[in-house]
C-alpha atoms as a PDB file:
ATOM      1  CA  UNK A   1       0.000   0.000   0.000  1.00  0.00           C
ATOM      2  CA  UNK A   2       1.373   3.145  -1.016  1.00  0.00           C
ATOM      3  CA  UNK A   3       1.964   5.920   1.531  1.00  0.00           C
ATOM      4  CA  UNK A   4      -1.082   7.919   0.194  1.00  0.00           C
ATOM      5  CA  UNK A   5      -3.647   5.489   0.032  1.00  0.00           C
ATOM      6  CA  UNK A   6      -2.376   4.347   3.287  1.00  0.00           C
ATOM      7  CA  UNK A   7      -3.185   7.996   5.017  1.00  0.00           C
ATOM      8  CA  UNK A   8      -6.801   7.970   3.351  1.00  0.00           C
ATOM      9  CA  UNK A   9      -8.824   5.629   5.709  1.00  0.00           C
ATOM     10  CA  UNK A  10      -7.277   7.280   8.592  1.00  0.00           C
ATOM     11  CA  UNK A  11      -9.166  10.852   7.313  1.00  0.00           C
ATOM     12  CA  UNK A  12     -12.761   9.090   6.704  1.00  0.00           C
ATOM     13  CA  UNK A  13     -14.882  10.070   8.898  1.00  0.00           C
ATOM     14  CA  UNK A  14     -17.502   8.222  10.375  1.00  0.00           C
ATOM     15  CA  UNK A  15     -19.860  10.282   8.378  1.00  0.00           C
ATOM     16  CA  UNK A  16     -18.070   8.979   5.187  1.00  0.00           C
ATOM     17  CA  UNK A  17     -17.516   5.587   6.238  1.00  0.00           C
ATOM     18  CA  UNK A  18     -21.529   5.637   6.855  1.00  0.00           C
ATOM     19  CA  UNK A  19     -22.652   6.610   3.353  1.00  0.00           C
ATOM     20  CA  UNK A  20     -19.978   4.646   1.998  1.00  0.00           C
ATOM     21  CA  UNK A  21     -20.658   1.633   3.121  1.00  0.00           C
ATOM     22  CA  UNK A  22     -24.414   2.198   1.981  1.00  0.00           C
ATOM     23  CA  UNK A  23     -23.373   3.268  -1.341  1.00  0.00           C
ATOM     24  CA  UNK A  24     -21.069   0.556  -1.923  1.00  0.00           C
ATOM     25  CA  UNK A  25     -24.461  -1.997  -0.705  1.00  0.00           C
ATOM     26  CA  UNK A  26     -26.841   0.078  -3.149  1.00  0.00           C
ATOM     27  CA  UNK A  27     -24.057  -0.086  -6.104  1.00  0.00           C
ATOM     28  CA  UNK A  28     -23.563  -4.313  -5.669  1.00  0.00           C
ATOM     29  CA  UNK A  29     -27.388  -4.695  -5.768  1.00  0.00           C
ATOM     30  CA  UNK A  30     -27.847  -2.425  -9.375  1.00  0.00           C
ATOM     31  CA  UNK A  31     -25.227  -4.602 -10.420  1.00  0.00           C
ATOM     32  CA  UNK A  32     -26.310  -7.817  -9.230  1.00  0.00           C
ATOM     33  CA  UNK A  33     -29.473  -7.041 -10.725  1.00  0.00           C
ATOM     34  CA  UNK A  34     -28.194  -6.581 -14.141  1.00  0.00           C
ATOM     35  CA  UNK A  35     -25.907 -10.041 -13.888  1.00  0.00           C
ATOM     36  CA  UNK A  36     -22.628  -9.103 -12.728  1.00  0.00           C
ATOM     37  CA  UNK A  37     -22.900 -11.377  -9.597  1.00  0.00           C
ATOM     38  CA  UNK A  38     -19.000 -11.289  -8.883  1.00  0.00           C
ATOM     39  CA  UNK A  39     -18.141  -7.889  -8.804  1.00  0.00           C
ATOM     40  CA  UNK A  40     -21.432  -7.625  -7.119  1.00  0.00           C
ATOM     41  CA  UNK A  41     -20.336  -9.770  -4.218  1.00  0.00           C
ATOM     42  CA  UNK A  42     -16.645  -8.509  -4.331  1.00  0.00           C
ATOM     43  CA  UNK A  43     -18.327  -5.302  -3.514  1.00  0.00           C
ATOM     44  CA  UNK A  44     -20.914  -6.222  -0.691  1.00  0.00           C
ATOM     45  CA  UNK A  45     -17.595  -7.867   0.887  1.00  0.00           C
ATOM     46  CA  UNK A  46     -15.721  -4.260   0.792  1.00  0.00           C
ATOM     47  CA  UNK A  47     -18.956  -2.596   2.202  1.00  0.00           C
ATOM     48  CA  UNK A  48     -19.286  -5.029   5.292  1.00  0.00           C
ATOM     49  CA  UNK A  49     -15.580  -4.403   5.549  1.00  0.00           C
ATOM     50  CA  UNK A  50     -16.032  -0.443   5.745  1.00  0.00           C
ATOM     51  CA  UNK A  51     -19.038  -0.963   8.105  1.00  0.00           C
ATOM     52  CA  UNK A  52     -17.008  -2.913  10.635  1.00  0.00           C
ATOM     53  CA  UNK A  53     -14.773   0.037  10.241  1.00  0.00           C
ATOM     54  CA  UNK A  54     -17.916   2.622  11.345  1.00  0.00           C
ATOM     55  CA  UNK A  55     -18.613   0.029  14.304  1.00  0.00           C
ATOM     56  CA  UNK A  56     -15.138   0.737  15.453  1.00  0.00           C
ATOM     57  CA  UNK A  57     -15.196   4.318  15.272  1.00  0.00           C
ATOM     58  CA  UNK A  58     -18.725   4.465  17.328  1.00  0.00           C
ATOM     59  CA  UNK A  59     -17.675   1.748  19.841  1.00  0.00           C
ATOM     60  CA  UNK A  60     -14.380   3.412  20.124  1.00  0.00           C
ATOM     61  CA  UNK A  61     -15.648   6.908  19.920  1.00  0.00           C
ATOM     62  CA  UNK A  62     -13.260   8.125  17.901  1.00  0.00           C
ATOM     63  CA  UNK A  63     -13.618  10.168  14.688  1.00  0.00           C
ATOM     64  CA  UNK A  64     -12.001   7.937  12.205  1.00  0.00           C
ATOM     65  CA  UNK A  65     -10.722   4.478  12.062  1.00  0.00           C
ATOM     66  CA  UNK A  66      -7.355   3.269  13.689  1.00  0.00           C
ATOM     67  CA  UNK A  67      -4.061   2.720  12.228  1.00  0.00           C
ATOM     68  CA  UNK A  68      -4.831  -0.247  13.045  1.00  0.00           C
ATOM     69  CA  UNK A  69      -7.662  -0.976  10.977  1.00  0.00           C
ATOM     70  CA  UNK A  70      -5.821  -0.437   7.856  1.00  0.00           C
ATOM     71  CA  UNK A  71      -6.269  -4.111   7.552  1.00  0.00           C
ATOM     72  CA  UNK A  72      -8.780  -5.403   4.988  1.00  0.00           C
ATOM     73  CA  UNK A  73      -8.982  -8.637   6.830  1.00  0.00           C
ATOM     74  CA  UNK A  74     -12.414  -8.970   8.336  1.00  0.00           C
ATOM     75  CA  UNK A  75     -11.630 -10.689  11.741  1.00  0.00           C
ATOM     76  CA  UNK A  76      -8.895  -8.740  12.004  1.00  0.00           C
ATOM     77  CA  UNK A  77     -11.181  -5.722  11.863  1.00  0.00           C
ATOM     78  CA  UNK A  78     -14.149  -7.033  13.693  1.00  0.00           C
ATOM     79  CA  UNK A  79     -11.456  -7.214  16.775  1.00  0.00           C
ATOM     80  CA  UNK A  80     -11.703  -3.868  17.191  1.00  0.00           C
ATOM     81  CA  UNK A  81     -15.420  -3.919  17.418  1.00  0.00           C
ATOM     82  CA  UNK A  82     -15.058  -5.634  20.899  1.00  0.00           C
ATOM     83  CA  UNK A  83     -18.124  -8.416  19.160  1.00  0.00           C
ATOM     84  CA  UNK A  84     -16.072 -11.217  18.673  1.00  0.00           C
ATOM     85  CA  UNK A  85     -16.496 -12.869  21.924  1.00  0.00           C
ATOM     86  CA  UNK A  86     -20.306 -12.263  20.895  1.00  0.00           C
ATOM     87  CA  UNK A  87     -20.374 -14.039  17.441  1.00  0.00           C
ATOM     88  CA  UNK A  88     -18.414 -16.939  19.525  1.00  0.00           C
ATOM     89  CA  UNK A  89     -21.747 -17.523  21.804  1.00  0.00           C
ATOM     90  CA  UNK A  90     -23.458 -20.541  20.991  1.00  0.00           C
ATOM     91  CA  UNK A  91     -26.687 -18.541  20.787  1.00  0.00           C
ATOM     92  CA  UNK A  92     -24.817 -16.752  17.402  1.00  0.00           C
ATOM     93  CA  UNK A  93     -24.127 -20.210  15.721  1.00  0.00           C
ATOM     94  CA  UNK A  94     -25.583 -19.802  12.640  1.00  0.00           C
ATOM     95  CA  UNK A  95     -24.977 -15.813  12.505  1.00  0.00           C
ATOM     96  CA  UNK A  96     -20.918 -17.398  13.303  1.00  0.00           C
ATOM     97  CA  UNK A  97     -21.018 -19.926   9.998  1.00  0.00           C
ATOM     98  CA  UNK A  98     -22.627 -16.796   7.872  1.00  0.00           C
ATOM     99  CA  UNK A  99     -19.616 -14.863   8.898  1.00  0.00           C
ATOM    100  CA  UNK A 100     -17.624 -17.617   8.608  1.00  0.00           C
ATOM    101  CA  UNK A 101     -18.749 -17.541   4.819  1.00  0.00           C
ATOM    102  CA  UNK A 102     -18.072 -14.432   4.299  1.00  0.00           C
ATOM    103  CA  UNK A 103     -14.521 -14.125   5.918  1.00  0.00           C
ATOM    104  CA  UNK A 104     -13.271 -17.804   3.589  1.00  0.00           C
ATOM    105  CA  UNK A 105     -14.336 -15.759   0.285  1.00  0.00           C
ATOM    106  CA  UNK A 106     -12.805 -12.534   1.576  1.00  0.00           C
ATOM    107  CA  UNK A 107      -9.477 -14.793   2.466  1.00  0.00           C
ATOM    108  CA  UNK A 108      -9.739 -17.167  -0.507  1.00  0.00           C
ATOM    109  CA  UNK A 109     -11.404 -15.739  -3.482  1.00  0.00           C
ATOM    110  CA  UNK A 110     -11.970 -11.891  -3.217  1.00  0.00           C
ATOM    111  CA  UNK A 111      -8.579 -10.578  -4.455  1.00  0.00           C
ATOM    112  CA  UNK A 112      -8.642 -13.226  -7.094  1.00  0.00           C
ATOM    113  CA  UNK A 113     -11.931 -13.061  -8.289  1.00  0.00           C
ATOM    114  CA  UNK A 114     -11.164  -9.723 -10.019  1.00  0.00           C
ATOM    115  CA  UNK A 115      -8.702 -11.082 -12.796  1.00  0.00           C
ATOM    116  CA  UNK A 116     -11.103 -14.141 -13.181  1.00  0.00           C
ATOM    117  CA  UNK A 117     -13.501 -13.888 -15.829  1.00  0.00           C
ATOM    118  CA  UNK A 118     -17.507 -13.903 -14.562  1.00  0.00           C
ATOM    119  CA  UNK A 119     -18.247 -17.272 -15.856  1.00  0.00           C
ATOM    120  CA  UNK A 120     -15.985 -18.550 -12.367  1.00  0.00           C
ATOM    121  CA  UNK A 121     -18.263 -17.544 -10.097  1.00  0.00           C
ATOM    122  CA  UNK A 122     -21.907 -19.075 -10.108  1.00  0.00           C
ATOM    123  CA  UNK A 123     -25.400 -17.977  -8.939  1.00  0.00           C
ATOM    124  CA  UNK A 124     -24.996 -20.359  -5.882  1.00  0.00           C
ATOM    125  CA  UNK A 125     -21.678 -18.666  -4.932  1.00  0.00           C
ATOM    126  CA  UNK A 126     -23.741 -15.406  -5.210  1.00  0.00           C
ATOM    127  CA  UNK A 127     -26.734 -16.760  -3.514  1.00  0.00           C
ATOM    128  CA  UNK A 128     -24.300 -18.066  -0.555  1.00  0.00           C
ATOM    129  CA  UNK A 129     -22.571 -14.608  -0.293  1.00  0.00           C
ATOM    130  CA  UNK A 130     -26.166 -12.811  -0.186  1.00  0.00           C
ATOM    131  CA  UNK A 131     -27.614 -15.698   1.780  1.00  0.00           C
ATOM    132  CA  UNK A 132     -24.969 -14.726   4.490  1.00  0.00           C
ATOM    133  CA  UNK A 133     -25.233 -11.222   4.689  1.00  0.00           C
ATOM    134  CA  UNK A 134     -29.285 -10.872   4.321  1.00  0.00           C
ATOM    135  CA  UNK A 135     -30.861 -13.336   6.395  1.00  0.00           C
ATOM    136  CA  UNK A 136     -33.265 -11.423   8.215  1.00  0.00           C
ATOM    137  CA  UNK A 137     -32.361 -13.385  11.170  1.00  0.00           C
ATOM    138  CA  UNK A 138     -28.986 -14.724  11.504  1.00  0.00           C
ATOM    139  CA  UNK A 139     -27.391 -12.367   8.362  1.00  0.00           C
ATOM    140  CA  UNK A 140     -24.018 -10.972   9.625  1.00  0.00           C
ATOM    141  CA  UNK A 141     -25.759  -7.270   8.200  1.00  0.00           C
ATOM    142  CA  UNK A 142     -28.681  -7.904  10.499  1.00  0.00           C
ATOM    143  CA  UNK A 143     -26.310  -9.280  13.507  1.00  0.00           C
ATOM    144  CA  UNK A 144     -24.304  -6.148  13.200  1.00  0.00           C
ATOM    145  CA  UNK A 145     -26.830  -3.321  12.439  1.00  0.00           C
ATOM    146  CA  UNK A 146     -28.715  -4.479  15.758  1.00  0.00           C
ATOM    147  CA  UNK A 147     -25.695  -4.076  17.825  1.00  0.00           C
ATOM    148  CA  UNK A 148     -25.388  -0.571  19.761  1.00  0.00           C
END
């Protein structure tokens, strides 16, 4: 990371991080919805990652992310929410194997996904991705957003 893009999370706001996050959500479903499933989940990934990033700034109180949270790894980040003792409760099981979902493609398939060609990743990867984000109930979007 070059020593620019390095300083720029540290300057976001939480106001930024906010409507980014939601921008980034709103931008993966247009393009879900006209077929571009992987970049559509590539980006859902990056906006759960830069809304863990708003959960530390509020829990923290701080006005913009860590140094620390330069990281794009998502556990790595969601240690500085102080929740991961939470998702670890057996009563957060399933809301545990959705993030759990979510963290393998960010680990195993997210940076390559972008120099593979669309055909690579299928409507069930999609539907797994969405699947583990939406569910109304145990979705890690619904887990977090309900968190204070």
């Amino acid at each position: 990371m070059s020593q620019g893009a390095s300083k720029g999370l540290l300057t976001q706001t939480l106001a930024d991080l906010d409507a980014a996050w939601k921008e980034r959500e709103e931008e993966a479903r247009a393009l879900a919805a006209d077929g571009f499933l992987s970049t559509a989940a590539s980006l859902r990934v990056y906006a759960l990652e830069i809304l863990l990033k708003a959960l530390v700034c509020r829990r923290l109180d701080l006005p913009s992310p860590p140094a620390a949270c330069k990281t794009h790894d998502l556990s790595e980040v969601l240690l500085f929410t102080g929740l991961r003792r939470e998702l670890e409760e057996p009563r957060h099981e399933v809301v545990r194997q959705n993030w759990d979902v979510l963290v393998k493609y960010g680990k195993q398939r997210l940076n390559d996904q972008r120099y593979q060609p669309r055909a690579t990743f299928s409507t069930k990867d999609a539907e797994e991705i969405n699947n583990a984000l939406d569910d109304p109930v145990n979705g890690v979007l619904a887990w977090l957003l309900n968190r204070p």
